[in-house]
C-alpha atoms as a PDB file:
ATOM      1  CA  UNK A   1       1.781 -38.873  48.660  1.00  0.00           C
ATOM      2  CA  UNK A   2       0.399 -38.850  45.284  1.00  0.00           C
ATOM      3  CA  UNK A   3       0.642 -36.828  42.660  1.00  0.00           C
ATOM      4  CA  UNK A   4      -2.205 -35.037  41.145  1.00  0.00           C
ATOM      5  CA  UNK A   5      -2.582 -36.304  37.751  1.00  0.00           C
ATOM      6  CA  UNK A   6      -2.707 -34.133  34.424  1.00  0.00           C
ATOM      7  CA  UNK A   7      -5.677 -33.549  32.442  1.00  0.00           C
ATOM      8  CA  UNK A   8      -4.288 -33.065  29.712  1.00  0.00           C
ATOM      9  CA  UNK A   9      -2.162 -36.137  29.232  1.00  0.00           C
ATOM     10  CA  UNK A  10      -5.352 -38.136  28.514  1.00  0.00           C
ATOM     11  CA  UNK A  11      -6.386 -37.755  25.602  1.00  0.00           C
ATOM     12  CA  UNK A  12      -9.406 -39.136  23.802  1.00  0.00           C
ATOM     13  CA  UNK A  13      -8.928 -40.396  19.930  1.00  0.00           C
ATOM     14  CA  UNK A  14     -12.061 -39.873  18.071  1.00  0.00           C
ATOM     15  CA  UNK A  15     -12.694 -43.333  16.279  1.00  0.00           C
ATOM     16  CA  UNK A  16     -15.850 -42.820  14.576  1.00  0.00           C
ATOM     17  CA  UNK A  17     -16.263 -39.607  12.370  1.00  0.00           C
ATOM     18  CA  UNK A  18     -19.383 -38.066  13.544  1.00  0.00           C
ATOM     19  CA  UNK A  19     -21.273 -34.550  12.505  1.00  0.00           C
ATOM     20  CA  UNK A  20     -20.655 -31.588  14.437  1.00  0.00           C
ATOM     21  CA  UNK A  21     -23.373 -30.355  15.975  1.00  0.00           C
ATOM     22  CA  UNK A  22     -24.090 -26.057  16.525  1.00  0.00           C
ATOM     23  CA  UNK A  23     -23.661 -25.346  20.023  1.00  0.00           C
ATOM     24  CA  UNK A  24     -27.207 -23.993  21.121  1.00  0.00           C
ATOM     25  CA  UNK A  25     -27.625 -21.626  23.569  1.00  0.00           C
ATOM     26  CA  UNK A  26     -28.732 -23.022  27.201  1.00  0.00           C
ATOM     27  CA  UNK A  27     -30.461 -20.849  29.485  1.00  0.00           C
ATOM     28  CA  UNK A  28     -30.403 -20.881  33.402  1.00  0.00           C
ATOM     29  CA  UNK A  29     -33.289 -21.877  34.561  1.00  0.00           C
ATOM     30  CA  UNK A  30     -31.917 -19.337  37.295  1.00  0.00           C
ATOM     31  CA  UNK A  31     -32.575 -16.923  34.809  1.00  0.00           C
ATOM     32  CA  UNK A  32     -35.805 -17.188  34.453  1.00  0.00           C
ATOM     33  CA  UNK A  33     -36.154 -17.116  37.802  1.00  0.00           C
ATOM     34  CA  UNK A  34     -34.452 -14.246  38.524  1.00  0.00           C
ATOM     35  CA  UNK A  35     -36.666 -12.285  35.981  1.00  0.00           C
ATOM     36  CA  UNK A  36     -40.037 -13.637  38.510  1.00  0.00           C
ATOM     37  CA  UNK A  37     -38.134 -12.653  41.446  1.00  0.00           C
ATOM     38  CA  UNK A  38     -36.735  -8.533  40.010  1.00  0.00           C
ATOM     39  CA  UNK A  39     -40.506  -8.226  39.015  1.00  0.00           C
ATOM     40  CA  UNK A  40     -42.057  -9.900  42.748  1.00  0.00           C
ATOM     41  CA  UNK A  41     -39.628  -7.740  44.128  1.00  0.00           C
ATOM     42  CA  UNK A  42     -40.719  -4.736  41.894  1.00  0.00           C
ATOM     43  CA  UNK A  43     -44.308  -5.359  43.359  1.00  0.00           C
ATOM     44  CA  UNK A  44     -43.480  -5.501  46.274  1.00  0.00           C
ATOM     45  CA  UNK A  45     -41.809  -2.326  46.752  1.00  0.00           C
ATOM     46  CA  UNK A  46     -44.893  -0.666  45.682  1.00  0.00           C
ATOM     47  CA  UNK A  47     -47.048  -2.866  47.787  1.00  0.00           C
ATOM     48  CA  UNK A  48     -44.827  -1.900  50.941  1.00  0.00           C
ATOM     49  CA  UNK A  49     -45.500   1.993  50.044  1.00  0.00           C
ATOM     50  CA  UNK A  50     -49.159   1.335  49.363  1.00  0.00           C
ATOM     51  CA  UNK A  51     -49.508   3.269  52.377  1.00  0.00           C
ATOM     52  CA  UNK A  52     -48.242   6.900  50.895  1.00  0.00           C
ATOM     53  CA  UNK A  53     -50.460   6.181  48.082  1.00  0.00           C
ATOM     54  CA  UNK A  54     -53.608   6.291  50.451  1.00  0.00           C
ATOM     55  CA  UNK A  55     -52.570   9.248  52.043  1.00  0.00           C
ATOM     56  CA  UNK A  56     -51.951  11.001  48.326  1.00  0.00           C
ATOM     57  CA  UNK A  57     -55.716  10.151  47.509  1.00  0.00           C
ATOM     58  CA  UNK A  58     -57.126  11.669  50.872  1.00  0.00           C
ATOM     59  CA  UNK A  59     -55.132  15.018  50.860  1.00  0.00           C
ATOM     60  CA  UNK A  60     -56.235  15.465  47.588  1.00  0.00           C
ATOM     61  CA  UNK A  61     -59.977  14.327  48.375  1.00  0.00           C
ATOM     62  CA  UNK A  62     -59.333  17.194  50.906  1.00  0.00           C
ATOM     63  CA  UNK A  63     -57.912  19.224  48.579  1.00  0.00           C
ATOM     64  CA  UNK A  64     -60.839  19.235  46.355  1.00  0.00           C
ATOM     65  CA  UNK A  65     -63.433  19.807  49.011  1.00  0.00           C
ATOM     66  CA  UNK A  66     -61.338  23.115  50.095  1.00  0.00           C
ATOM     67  CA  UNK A  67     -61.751  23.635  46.631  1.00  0.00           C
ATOM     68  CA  UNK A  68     -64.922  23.279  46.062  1.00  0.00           C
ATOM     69  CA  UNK A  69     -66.587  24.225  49.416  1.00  0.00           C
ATOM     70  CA  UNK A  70     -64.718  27.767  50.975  1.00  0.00           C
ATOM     71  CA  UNK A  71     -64.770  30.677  49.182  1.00  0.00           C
ATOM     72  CA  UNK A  72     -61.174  31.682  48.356  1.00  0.00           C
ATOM     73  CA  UNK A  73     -61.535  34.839  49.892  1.00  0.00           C
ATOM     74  CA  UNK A  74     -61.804  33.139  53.381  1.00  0.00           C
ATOM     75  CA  UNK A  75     -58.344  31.353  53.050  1.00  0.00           C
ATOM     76  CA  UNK A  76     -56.421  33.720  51.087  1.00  0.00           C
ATOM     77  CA  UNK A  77     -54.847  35.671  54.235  1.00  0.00           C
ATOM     78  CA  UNK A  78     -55.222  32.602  56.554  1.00  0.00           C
ATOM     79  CA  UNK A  79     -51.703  33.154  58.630  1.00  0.00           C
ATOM     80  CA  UNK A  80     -49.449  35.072  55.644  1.00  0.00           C
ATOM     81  CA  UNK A  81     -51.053  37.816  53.770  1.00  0.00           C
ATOM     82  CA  UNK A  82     -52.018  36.570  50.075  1.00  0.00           C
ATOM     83  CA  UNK A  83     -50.458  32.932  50.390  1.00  0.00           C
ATOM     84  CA  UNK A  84     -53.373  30.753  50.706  1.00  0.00           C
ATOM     85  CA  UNK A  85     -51.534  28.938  53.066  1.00  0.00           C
ATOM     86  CA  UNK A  86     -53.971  25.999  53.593  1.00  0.00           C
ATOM     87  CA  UNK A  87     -54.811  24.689  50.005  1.00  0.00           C
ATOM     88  CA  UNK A  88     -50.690  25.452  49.667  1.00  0.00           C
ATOM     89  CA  UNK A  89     -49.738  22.680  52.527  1.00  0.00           C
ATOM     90  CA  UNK A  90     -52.908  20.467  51.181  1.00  0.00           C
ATOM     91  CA  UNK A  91     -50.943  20.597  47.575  1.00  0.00           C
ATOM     92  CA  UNK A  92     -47.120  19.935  49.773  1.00  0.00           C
ATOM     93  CA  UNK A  93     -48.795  17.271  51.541  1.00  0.00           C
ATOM     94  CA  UNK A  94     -50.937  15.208  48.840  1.00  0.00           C
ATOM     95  CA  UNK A  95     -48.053  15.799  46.186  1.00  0.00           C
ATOM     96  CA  UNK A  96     -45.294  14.414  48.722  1.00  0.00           C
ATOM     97  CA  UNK A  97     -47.003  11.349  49.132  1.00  0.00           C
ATOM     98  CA  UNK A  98     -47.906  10.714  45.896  1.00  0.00           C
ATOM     99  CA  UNK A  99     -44.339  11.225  44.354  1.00  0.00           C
ATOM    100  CA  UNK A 100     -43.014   9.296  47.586  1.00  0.00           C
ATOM    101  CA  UNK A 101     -44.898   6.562  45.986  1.00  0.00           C
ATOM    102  CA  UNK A 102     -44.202   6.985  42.653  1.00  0.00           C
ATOM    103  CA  UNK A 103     -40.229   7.414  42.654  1.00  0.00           C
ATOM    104  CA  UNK A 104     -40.323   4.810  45.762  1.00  0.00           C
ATOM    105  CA  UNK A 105     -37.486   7.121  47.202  1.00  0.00           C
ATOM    106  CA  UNK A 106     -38.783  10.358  50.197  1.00  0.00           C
ATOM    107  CA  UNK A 107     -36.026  12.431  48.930  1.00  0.00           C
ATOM    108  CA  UNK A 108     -36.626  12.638  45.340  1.00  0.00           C
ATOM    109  CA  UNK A 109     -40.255  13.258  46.202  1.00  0.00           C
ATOM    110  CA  UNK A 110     -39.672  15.694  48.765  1.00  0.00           C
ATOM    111  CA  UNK A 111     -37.362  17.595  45.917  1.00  0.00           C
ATOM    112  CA  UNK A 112     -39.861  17.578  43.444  1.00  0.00           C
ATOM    113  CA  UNK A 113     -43.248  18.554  45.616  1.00  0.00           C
ATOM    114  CA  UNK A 114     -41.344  21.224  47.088  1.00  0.00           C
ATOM    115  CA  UNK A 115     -40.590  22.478  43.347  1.00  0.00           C
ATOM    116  CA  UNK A 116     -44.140  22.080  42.154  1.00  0.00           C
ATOM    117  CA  UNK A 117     -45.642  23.937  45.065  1.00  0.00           C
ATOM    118  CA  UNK A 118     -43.112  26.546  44.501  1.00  0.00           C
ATOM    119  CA  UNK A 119     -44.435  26.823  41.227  1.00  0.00           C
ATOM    120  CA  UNK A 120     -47.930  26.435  42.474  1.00  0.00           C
ATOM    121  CA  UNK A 121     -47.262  29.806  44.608  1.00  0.00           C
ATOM    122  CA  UNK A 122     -45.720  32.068  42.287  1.00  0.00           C
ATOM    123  CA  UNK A 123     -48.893  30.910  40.096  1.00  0.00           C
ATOM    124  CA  UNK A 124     -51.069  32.267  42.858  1.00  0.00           C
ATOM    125  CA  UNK A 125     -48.913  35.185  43.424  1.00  0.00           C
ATOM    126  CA  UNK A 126     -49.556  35.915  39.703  1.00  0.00           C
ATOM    127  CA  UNK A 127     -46.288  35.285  38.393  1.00  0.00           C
ATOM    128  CA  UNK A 128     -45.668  35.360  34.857  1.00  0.00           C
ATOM    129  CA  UNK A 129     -43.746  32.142  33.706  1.00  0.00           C
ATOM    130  CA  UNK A 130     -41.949  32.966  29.997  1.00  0.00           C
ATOM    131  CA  UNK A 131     -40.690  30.517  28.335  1.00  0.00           C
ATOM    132  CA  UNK A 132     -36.857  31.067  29.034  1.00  0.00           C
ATOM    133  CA  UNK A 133     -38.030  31.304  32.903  1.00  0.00           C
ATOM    134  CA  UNK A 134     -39.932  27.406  31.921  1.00  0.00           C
ATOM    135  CA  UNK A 135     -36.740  26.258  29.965  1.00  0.00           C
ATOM    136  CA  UNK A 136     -34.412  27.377  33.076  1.00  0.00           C
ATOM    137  CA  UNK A 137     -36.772  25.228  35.715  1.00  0.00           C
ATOM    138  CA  UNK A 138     -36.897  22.536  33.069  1.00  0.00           C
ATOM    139  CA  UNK A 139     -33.138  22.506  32.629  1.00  0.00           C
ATOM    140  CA  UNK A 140     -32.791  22.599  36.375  1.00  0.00           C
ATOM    141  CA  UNK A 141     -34.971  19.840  36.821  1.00  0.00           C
ATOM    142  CA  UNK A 142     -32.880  17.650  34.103  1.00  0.00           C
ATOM    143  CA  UNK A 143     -30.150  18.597  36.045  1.00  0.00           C
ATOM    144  CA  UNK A 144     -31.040  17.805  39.608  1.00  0.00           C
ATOM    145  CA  UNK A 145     -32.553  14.183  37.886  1.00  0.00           C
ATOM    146  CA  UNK A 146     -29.400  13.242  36.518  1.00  0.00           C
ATOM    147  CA  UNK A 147     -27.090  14.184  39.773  1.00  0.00           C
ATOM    148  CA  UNK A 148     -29.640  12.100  42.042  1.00  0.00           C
ATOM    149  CA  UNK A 149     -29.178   9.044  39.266  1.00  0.00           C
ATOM    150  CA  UNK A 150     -25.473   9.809  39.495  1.00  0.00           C
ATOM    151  CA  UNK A 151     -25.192   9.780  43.319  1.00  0.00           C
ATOM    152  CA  UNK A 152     -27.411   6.515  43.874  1.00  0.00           C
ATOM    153  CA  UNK A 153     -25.224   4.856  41.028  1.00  0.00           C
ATOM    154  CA  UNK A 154     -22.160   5.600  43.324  1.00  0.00           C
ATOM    155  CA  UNK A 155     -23.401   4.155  46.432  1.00  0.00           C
ATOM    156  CA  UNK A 156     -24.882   1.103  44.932  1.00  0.00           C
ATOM    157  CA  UNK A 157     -21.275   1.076  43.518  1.00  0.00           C
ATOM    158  CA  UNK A 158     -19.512   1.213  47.520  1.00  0.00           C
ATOM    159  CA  UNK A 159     -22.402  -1.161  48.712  1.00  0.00           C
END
């Protein structure tokens, strides 16, 4: 059996004096790769959800020609009294897919449309927003952003 032999035994004597040179940085070419690949891969999430932005554009094409074409009057008391329900679910619908697509996360974007078209329904209904009422839902909003950041943090974490 043989022994395993000690590095540091050997020593090399320096024989010539020669300058010392400043250590330079050296960068991974891994690095650089992995900067290509986070942004391919940010593409390509969006690419792969391409499909929610579509269906964003034609709810609000829809939207607009509800809009534009039918007298309010017609779709005010569609199935509730004084909801106009229809241009209400065009709104849910074309803002959900859009957000979907934006945040590249359903939940988030389900959270958010269904705040906006709250909002977008009290408007209707008349509502008077004051500006504590605005601070509150923007406070709320922070709020709800900051637990969701939280919570993904802490499962990327266990992952």
């Amino acid at each position: 059996m043989q022994k395993a032999k000690s590095r540091l035994t050997n020593r090399v004597e320096i024989t010539s004096v020669q300058p010392i040179q400043p250590v330079q940085k050296f960068v991974e070419p891994s690095k650089n790769r992995n900067k290509k690949k986070e942004s391919v891969y940010f593409l390509k999430n969006y690419l792969s959800h391409l499909p929610a932005l579509f269906m964003a554009g034609l709810f609000y094409i829809i939207l607009l020609m509800v809009m534009v074409n039918i007298n309010p009057d017609l779709i005010k008391d569609f199935i509730l009294p004084s909801t106009y329900l229809p241009v209400l679910a065009l709104i849910f619908l074309a803002n959900f897919f859009l957000l979907s697509f934006i945040f590249l996360n359903s939940k988030r974007g389900l959270f958010y449309t269904t705040l906006l078209t709250i909002i977008t329904f009290l408007k209707f209904q008349k509502v008077i927003f004051e500006p504590t009422i605005l601070l509150i839902l923007v406070l709320t909003i922070i709020f709800f952003e900051i637990f969701f950041n939280i919570i993904q943090k802490l499962f990327k974490h266990q992952d």
